[in-house]
N, C-alpha and C. Protein backbone atom coordinates (compact mmCIF):
# COMPACT_ATOMS: atom_id res chain seq x y z
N UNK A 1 116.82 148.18 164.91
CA UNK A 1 117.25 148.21 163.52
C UNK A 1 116.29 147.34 162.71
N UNK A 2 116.04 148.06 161.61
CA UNK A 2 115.04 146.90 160.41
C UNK A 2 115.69 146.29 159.53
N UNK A 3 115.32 145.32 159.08
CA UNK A 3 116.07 144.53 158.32
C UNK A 3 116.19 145.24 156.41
N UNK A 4 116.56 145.34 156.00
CA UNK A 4 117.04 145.64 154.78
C UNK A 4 116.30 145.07 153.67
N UNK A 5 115.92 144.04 153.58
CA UNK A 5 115.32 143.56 153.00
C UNK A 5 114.04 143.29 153.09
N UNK A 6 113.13 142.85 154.23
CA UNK A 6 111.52 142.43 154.68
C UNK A 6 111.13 143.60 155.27
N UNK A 7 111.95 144.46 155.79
CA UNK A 7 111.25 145.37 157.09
C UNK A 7 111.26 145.31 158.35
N UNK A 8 111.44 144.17 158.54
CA UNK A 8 111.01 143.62 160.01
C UNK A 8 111.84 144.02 160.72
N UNK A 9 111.54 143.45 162.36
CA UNK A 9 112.16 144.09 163.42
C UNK A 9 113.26 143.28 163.71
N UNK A 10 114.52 143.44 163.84
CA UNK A 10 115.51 142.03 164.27
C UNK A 10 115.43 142.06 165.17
N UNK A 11 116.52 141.00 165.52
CA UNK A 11 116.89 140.69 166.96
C UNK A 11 118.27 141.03 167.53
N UNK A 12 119.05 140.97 168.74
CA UNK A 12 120.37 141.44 168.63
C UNK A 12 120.79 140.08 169.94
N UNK A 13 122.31 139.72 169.11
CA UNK A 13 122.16 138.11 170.11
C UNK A 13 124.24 138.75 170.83
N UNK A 14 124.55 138.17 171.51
CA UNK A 14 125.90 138.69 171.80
C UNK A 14 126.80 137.27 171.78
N UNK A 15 126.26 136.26 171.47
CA UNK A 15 126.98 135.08 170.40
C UNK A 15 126.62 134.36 169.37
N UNK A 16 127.02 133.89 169.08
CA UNK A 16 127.32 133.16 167.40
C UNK A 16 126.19 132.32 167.83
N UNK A 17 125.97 131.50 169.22
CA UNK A 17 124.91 130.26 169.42
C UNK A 17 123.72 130.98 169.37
N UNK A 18 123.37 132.54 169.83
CA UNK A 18 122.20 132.74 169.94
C UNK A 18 121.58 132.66 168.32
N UNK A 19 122.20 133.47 167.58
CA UNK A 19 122.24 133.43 166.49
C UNK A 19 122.44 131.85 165.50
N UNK A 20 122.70 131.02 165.70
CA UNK A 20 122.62 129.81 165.66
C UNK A 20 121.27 128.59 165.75
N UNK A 21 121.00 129.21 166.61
CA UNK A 21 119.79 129.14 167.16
C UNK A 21 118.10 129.10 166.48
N UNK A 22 118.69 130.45 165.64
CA UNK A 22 117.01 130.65 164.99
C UNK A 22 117.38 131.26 163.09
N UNK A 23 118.63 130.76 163.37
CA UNK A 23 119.06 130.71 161.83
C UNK A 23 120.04 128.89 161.20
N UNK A 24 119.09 128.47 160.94
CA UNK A 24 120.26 126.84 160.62
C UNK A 24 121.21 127.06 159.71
N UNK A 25 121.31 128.14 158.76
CA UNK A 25 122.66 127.96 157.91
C UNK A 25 123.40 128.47 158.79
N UNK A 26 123.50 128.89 159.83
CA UNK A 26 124.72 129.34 161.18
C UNK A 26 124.95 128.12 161.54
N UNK A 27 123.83 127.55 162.00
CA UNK A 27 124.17 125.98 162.95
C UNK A 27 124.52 125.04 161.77
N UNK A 28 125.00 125.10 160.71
CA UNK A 28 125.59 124.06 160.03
C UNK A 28 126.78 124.36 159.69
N UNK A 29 127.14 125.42 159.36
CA UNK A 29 128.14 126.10 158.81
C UNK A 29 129.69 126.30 160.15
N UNK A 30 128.74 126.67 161.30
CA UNK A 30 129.29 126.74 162.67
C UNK A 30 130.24 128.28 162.24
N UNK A 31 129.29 129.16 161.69
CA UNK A 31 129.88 130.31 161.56
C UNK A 31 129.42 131.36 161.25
N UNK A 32 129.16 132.59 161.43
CA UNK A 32 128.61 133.76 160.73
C UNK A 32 129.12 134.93 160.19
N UNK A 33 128.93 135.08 159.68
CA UNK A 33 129.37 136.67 158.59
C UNK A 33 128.36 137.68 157.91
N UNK A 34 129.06 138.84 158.54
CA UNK A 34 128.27 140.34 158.48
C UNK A 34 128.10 140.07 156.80
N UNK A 35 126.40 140.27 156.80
CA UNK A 35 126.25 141.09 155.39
C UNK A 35 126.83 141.51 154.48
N UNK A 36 127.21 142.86 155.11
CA UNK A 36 127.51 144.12 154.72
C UNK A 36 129.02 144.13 154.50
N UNK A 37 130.01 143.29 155.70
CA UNK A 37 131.40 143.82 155.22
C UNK A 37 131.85 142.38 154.96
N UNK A 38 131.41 141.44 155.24
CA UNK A 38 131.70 140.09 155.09
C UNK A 38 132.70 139.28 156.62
N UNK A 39 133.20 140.14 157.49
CA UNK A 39 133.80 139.94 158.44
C UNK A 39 132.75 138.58 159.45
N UNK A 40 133.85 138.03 160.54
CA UNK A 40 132.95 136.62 160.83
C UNK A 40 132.56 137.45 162.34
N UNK A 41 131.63 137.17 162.65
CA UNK A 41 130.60 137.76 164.04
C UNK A 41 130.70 136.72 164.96
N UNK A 42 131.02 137.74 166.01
CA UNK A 42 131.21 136.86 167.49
C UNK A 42 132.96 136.90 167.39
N UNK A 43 133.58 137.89 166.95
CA UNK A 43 135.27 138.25 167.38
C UNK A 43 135.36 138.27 168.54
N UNK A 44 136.72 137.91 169.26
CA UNK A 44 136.83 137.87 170.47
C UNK A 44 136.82 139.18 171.00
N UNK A 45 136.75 140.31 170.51
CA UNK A 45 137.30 141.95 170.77
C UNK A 45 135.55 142.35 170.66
N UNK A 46 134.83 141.46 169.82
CA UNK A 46 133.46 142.29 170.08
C UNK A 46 132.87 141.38 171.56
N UNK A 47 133.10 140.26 172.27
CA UNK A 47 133.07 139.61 173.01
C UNK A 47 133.37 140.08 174.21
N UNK A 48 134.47 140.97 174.19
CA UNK A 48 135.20 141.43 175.33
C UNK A 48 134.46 142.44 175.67
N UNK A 49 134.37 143.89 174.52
CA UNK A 49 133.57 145.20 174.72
C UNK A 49 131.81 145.05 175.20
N UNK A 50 131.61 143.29 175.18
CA UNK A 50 130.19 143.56 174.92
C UNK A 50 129.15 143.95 173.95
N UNK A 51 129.57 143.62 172.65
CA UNK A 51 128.81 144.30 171.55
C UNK A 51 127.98 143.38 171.18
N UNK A 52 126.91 143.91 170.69
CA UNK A 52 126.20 142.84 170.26
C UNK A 52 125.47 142.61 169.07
N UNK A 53 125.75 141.29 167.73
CA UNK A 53 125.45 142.08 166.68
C UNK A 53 123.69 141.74 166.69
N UNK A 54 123.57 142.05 165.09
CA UNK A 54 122.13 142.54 165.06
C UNK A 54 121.64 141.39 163.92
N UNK A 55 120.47 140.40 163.98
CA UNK A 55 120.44 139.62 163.16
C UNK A 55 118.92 139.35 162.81
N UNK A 56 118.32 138.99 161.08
CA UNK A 56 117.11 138.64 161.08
C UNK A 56 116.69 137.38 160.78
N UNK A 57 115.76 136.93 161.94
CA UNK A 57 115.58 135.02 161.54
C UNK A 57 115.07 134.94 160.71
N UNK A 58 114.27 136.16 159.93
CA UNK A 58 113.26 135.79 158.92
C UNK A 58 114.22 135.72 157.63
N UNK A 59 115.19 136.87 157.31
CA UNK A 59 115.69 136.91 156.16
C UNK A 59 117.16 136.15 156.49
N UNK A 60 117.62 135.35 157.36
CA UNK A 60 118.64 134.75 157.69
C UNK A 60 120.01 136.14 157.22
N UNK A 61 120.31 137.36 158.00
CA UNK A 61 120.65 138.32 157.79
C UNK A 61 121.51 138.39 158.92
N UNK A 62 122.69 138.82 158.89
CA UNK A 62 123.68 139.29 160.23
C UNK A 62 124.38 140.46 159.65
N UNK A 63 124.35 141.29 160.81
CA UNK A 63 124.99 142.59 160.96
C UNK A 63 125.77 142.87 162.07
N UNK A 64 127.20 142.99 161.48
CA UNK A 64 128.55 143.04 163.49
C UNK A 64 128.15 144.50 163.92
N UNK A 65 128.63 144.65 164.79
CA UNK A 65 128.56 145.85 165.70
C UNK A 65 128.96 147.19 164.71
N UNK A 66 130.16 146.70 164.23
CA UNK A 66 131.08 148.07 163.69
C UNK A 66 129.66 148.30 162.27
N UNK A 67 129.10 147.78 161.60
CA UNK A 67 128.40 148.09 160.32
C UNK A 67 127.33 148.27 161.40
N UNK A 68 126.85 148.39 162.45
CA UNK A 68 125.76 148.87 162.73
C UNK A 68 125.44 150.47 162.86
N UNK A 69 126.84 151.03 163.54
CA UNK A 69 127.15 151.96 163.86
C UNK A 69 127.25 152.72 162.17
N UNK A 70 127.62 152.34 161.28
CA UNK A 70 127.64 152.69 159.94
C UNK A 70 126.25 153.16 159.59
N UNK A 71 125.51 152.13 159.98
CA UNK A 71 123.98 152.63 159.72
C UNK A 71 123.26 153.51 160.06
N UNK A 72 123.73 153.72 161.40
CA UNK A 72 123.05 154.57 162.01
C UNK A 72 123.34 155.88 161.47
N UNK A 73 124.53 156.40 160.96
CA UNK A 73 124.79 157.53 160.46
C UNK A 73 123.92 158.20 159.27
């Protein structure tokens, strides 16, 4: 998936720390939220299924599983 804004290529992390990681307003905040629907990433139900969302370090950008699948359409 490309990012929306720069182009670029993201990354896809399957917790909140990976994502934490290479974005600091996550690691300060101790939280993330989709873009697109505003919902918080890393639910215990996307945790369980294995989903994994989709995020850009460059444009500090997160996308959950369910708006990915949106995209793709």
């Amino acid at each position: 998936m490309r990012c929306p804004y720069c182009k670029r290529q993201g990354r896809f992390a399957a917790n909140t720390y990976e994502i934490a990681r290479r974005i600091p307003s996550v690691m300060a905040e101790g939280m993330a939220l989709c873009h697109l629907c505003e919902a918080p990433i890393g639910r215990q139900a996307d945790v369980v299924l294995q989903l994994r969302s989709w995020y850009c370090g460059y444009c500090e950008v997160c996308v959950c599983p369910s708006c990915q699948k949106k995209e793709r359409r």
